[in-house]
C-alpha atoms as a PDB file:
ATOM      1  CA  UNK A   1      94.648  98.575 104.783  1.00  0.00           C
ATOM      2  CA  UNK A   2      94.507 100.670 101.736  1.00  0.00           C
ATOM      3  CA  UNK A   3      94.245  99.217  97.874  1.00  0.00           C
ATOM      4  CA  UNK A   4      96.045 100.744  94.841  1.00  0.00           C
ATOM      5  CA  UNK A   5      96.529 100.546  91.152  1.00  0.00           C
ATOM      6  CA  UNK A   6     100.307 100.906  89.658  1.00  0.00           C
ATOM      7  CA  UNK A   7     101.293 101.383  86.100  1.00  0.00           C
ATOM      8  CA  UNK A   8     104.705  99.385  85.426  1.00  0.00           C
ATOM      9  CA  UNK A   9     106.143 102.192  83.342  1.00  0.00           C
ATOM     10  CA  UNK A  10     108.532 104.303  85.924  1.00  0.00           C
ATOM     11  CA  UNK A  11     110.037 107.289  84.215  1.00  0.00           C
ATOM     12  CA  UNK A  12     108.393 106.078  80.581  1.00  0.00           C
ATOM     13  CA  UNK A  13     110.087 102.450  80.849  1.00  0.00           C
ATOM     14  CA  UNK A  14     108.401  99.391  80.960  1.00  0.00           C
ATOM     15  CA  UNK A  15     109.369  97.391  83.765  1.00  0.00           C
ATOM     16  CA  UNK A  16     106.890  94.503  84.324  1.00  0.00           C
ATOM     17  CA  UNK A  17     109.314  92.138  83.600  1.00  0.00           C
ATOM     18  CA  UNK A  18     111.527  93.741  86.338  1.00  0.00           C
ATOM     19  CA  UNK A  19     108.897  94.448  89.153  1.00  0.00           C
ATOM     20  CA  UNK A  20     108.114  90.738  88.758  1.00  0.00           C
ATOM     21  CA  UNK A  21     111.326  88.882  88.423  1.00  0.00           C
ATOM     22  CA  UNK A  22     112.783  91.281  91.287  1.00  0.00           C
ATOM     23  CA  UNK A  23     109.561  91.729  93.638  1.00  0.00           C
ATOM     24  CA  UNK A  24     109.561  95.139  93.655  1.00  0.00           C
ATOM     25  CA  UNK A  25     107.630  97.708  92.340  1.00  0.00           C
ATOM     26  CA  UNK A  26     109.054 101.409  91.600  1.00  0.00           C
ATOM     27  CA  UNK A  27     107.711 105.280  90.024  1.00  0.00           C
ATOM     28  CA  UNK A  28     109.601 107.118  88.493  1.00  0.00           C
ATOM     29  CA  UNK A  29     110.819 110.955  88.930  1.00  0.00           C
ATOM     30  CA  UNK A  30     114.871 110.321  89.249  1.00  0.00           C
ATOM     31  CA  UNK A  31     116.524 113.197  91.225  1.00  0.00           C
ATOM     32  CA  UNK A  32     114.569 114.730  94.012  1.00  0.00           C
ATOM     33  CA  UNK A  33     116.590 112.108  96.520  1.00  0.00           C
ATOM     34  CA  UNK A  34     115.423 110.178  99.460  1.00  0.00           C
ATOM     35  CA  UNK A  35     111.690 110.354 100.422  1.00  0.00           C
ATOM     36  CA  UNK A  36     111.807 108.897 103.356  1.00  0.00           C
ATOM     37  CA  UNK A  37     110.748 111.505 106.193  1.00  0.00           C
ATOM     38  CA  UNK A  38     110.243 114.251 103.806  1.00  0.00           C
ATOM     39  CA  UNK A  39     106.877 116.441 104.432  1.00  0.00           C
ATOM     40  CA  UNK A  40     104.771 117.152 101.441  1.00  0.00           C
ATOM     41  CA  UNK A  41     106.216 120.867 100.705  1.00  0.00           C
ATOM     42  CA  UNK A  42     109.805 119.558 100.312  1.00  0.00           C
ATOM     43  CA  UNK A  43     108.423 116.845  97.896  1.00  0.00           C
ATOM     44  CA  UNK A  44     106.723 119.757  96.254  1.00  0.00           C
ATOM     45  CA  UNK A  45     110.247 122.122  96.239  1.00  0.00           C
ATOM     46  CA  UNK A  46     112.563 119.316  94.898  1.00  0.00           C
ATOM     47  CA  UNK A  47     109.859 118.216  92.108  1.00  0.00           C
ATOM     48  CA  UNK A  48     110.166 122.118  91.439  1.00  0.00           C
ATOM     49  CA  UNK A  49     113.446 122.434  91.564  1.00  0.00           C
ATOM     50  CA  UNK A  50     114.033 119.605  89.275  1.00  0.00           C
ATOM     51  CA  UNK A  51     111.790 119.200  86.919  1.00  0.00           C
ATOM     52  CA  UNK A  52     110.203 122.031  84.728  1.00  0.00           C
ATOM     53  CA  UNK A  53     106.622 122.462  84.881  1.00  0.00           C
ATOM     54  CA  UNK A  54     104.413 124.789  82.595  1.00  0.00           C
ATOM     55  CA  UNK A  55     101.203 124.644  84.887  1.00  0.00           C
ATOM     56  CA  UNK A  56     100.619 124.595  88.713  1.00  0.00           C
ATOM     57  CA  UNK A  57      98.152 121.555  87.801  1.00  0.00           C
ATOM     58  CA  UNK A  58     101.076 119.219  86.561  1.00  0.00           C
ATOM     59  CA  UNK A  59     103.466 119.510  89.202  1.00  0.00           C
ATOM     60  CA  UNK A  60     100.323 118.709  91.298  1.00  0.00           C
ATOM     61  CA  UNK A  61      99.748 115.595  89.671  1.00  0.00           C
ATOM     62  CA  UNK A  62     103.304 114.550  90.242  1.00  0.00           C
ATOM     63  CA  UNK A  63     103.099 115.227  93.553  1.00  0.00           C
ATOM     64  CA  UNK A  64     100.262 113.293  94.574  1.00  0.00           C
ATOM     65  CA  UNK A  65     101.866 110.739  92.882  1.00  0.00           C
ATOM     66  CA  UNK A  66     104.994 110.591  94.383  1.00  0.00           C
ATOM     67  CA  UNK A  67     103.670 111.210  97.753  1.00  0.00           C
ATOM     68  CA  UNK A  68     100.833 108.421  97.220  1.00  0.00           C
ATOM     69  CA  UNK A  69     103.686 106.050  96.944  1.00  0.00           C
ATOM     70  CA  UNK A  70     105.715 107.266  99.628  1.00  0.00           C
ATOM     71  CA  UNK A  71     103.933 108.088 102.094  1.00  0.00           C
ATOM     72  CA  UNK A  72     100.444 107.084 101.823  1.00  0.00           C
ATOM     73  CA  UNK A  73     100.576 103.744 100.888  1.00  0.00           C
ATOM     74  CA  UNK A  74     101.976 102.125 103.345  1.00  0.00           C
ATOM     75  CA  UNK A  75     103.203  98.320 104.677  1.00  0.00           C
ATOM     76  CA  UNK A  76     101.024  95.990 103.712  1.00  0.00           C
ATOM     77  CA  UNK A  77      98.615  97.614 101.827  1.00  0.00           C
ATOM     78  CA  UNK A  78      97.249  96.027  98.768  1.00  0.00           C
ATOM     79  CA  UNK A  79      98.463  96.894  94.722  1.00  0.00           C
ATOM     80  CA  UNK A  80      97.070  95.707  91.608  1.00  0.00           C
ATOM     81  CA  UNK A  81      99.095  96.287  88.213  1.00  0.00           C
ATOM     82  CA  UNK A  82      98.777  94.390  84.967  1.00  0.00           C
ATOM     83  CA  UNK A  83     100.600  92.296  83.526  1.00  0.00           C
ATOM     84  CA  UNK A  84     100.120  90.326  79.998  1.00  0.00           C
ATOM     85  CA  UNK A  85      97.692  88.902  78.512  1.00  0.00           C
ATOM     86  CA  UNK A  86      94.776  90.540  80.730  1.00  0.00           C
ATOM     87  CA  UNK A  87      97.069  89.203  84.207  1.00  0.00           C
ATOM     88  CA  UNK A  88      96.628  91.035  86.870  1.00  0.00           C
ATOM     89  CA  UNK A  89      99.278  91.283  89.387  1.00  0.00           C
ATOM     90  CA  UNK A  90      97.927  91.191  93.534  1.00  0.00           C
ATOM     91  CA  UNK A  91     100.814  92.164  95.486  1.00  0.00           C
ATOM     92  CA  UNK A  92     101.220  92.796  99.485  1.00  0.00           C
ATOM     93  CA  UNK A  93     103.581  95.997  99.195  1.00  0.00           C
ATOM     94  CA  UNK A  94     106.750  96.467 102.052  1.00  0.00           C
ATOM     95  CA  UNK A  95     107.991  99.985 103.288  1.00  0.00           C
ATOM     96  CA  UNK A  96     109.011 102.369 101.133  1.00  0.00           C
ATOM     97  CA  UNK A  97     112.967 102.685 100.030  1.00  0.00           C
ATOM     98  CA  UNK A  98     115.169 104.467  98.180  1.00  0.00           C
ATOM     99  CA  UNK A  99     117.482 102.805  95.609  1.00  0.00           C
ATOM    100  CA  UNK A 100     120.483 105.156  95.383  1.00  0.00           C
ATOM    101  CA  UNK A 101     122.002 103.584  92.035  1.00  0.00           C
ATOM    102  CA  UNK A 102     118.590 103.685  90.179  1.00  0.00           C
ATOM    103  CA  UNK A 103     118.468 107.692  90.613  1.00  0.00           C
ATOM    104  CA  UNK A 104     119.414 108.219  87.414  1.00  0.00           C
ATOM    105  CA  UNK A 105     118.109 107.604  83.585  1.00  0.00           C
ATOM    106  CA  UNK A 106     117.116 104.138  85.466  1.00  0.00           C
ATOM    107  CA  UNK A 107     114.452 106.065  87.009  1.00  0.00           C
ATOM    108  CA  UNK A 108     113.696 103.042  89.952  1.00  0.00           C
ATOM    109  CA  UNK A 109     114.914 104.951  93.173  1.00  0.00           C
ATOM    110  CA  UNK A 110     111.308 105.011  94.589  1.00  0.00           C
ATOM    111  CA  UNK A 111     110.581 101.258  95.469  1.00  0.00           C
ATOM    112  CA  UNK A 112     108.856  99.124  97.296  1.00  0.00           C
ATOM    113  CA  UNK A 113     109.105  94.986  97.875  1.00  0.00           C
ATOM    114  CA  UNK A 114     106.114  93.074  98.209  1.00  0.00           C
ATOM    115  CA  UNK A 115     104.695  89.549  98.098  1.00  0.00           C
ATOM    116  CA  UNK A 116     102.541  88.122  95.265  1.00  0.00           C
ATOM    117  CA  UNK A 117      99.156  87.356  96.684  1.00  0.00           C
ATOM    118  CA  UNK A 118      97.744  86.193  93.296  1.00  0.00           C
ATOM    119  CA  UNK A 119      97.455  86.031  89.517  1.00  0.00           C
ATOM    120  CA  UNK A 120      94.143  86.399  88.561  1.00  0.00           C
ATOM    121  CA  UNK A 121      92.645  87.887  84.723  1.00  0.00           C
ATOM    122  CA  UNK A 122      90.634  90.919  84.644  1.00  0.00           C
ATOM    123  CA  UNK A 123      87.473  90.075  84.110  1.00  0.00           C
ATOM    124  CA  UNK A 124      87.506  87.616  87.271  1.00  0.00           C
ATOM    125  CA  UNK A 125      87.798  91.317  89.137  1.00  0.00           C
ATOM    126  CA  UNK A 126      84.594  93.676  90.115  1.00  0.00           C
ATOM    127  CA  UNK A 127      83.766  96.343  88.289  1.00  0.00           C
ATOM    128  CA  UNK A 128      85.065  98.646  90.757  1.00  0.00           C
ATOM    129  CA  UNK A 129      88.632  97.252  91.160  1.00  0.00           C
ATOM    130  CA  UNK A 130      88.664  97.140  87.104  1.00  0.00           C
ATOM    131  CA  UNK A 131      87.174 101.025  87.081  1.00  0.00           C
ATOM    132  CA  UNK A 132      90.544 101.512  89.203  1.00  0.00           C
ATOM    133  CA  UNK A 133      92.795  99.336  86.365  1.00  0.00           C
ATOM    134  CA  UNK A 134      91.401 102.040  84.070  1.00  0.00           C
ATOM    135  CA  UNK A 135      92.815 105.051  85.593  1.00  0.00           C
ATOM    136  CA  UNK A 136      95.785 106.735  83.679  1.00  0.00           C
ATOM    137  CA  UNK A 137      97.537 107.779  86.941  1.00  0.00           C
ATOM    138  CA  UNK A 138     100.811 106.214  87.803  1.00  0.00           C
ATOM    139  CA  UNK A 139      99.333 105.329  91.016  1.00  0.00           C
ATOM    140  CA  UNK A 140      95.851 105.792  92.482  1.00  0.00           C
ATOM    141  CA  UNK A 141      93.738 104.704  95.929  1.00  0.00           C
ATOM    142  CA  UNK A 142      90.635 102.302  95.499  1.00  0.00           C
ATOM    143  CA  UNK A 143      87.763 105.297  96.301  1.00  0.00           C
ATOM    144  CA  UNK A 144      85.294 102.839  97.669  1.00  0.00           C
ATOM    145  CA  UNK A 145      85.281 101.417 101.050  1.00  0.00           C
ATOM    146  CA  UNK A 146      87.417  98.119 101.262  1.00  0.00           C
ATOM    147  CA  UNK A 147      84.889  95.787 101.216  1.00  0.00           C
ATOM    148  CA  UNK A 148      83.549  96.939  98.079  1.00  0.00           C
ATOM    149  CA  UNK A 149      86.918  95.197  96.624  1.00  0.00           C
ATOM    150  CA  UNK A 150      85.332  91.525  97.179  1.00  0.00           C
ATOM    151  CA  UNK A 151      88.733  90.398  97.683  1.00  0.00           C
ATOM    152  CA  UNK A 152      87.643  87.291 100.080  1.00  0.00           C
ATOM    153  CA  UNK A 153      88.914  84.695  97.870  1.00  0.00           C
ATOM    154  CA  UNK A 154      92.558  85.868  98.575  1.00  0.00           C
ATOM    155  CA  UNK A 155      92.123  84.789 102.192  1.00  0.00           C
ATOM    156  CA  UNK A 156      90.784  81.258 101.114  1.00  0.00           C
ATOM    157  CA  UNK A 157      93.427  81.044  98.253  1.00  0.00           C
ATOM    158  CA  UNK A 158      95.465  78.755 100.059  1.00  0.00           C
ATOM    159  CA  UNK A 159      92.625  76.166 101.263  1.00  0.00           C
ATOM    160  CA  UNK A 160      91.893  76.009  97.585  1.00  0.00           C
ATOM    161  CA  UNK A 161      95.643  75.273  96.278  1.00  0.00           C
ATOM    162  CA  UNK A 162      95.929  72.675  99.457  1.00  0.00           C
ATOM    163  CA  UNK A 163      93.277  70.466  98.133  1.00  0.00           C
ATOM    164  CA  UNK A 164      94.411  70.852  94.552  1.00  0.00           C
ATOM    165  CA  UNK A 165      97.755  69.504  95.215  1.00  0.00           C
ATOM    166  CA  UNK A 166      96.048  66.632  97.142  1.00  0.00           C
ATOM    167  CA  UNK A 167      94.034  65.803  94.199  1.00  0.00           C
ATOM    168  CA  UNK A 168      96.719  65.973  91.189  1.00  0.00           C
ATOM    169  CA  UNK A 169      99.500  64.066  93.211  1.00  0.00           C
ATOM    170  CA  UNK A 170     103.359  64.565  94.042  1.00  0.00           C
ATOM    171  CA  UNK A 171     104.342  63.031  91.193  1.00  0.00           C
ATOM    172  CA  UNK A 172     102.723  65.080  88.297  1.00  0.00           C
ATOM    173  CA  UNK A 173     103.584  68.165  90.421  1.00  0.00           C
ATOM    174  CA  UNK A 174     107.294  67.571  90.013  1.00  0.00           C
ATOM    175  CA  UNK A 175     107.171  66.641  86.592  1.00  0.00           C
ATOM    176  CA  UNK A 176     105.114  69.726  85.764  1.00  0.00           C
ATOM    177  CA  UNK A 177     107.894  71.933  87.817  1.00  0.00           C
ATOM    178  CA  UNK A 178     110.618  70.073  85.998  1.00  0.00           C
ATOM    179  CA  UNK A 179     109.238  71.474  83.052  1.00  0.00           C
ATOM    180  CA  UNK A 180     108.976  75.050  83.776  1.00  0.00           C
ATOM    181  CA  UNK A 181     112.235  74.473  85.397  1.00  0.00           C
ATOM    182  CA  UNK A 182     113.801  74.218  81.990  1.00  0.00           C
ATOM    183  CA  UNK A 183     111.578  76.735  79.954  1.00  0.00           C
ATOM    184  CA  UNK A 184     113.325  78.985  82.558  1.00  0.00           C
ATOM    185  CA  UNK A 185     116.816  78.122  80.397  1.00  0.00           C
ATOM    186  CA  UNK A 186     114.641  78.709  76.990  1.00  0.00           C
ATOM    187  CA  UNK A 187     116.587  81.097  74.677  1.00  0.00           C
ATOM    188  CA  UNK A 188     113.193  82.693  74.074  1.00  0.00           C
ATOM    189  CA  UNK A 189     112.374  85.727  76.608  1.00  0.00           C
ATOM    190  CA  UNK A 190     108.475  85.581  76.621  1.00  0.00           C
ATOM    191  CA  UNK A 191     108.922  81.922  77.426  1.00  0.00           C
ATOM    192  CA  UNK A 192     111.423  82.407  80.139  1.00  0.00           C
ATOM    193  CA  UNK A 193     108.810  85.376  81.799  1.00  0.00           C
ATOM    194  CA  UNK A 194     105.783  82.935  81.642  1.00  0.00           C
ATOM    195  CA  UNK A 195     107.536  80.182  83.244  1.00  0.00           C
ATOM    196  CA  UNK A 196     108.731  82.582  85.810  1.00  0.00           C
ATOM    197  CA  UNK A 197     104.952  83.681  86.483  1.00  0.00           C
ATOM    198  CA  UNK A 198     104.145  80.391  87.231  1.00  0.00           C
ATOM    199  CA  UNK A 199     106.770  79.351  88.887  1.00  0.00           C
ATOM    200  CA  UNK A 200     105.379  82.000  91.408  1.00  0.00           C
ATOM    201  CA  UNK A 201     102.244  81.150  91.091  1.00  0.00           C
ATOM    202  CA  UNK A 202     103.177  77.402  92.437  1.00  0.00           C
ATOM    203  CA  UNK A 203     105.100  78.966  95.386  1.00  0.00           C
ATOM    204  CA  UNK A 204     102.945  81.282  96.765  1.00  0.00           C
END
């Protein structure tokens, strides 16, 4: 298993709000097709080919990052992204796919599905996993070996949310849901996203 970081901004849109509500995450780089099966020197040729490039270094840099998220990371590898308010995302990722009707000014073909593992803030993280947050690539691989990630507490996440519903009771637990239930019909957007995040919160 491999860990990443993500931005959220695919082709220079912000799409937090759409990675989140959709569980998916995407990069950018409309217009070089399907990935899927494609070695590294066709990747190369059709980021070439399409885009225009005034150094070998850049079209480097978008190649490893297309080809980090297409082919290196792989099913069920670990991402980190942020999120508001110093929220960090922790997401199991799915295969990679190719969403013909986003290969356009969408810029979203690239995808992958995945399954929230956890909301956490930054500073609950380890230096190392927040020296990853830092970097300014679209995508980059944790350098250190995995257990440098201290990541244990996802594996005991779910002990931990057992015995808190035990404690606060059925009955506060649905009136708490009914309530995010209906900030989900708030006219407000940054209302509607924060209930959403906790909605998922309760469900994982």
């Amino acid at each position: 298993m491999n860990i990443f970081q993500m931005k959220t901004k695919p082709h220079n849109q912000e799409r937090l709000n759409d990675f989140i509500q959709g569980k998916f995450i995407a990069i950018g780089w409309p217009g070089i097709g399907n990935l899927e099966g494609a070695s590294k020197e066709e990747v190369r040729k059709r980021l070439a080919d399409k885009y225009s490039y005034e150094s070998s270094r850049s079209l480097g840099n978008d190649l490893g990052n297309v080809w980090a998220f297409s082919e290196t990371m792989k099913n069920d590898d670990i991402v980190f992204f942020q999120g508001h308010q110093n929220d960090v995302y922790i997401i199991k990722v799915g295969p990679y796919e190719y969403e013909k009707k986003y290969d356009n000014e969408e810029g979203m073909a690239h995808q992958r599905k995945f399954v929230l593992l956890k909301v956490v803030k930054k500073y609950e993280l380890n230096s190392k996993i927040q020296e990853l947050l830092r970097n300014r690539s679209a995508i980059t691989k944790f350098k250190y070996a995995l257990e440098e990630a201290e990541l244990g507490f996802l594996e005991g996440e779910s002990s931990v949310k057992n015995e808190n519903v035990l404690s606060v009771g059925n009955d506060i637990l649905l009136e708490a849901l009914e309530i995010v239930c209906k900030e989900l019909k708030s006219e407000n957007e940054d209302r509607r996203f924060q209930a959403a995040v906790e909605l998922l919160r309760f469900t994982k």
